[in-house]
Protein backbone atom coordinates (compact mmCIF):
# COMPACT_ATOMS: atom_id res chain seq x y z
CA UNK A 1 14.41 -17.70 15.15
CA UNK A 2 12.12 -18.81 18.40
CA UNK A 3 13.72 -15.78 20.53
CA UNK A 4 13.06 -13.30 17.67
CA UNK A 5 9.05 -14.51 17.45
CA UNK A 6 9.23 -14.18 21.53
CA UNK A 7 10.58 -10.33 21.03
CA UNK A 8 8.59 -9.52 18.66
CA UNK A 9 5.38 -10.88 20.72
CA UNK A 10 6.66 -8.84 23.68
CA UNK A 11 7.26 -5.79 21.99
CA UNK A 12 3.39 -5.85 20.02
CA UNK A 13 1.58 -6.66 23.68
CA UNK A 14 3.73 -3.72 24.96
CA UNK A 15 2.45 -1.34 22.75
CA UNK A 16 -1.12 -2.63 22.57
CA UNK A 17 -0.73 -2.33 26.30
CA UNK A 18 0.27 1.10 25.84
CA UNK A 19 -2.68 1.93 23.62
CA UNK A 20 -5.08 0.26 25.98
CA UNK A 21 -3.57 2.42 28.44
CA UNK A 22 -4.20 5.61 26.73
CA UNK A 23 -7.42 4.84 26.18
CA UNK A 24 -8.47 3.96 29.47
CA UNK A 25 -7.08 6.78 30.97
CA UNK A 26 -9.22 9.66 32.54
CA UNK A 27 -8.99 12.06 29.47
CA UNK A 28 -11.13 13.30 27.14
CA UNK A 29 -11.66 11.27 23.74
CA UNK A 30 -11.15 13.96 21.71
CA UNK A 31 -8.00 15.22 23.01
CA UNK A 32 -7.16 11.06 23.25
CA UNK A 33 -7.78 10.76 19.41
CA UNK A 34 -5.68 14.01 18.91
CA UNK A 35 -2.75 12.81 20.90
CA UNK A 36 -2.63 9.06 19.02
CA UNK A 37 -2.58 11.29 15.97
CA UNK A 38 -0.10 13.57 16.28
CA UNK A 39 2.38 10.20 17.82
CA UNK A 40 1.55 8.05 15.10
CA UNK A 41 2.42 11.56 12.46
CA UNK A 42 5.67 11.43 14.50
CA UNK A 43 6.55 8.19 13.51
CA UNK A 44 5.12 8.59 10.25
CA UNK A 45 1.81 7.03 10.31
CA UNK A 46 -0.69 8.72 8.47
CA UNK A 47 -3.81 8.24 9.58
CA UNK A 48 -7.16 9.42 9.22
CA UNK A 49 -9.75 10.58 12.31
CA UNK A 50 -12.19 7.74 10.74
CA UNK A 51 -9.14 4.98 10.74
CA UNK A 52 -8.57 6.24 14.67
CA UNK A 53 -12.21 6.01 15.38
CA UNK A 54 -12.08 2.59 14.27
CA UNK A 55 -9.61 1.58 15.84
CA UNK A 56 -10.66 2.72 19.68
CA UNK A 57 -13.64 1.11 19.12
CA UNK A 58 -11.98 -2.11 17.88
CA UNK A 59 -9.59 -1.76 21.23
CA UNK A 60 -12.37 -0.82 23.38
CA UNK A 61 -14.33 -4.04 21.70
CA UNK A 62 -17.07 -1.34 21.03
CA UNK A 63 -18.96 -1.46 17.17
C-alpha cells in the first residue's frame, strides 16, 4: 500500500509540475487558458473559462 501512496504522490507533483510549467512559460495567457482547455476536453474534463481562471490564480498563488 506504502509504494502505491509514493506513486501516486509522484505522479500528482508531476503534473502540478507540468501545470506550473505551462504557466510560467513565455506565452500569452489567453492562448495558455485555451491550450489547458482544449487538454483537459481531451481527457474529458469539462471545464469552464471561470474554473481555469481560478485555478491559475490559485497556482500562481495570485487572488
Amino acid at each position: 500500500m506504502k509504494a502505491l501512496n509514493i506513486l501516486y504522490a509522484f505522479i500528482g507533483g508531476a503534473i502540478v509540475g507540468c501545470g506550473a510549467a505551462l504557466l510560467f512559460a513565455p506565452e500569452k495567457g489567453e492562448d495558455l487558458r485555451e491550450k489547458i482547455c482544449k487538454i483537459l476536453k481531451r481527457k474529458g474534463i469539462k471545464i469552464s473559462d471561470a474554473e481555469v481562471d481560478a485555478l491559475v490564480a490559485e497556482l500562481t498563488g495570485e487572488e
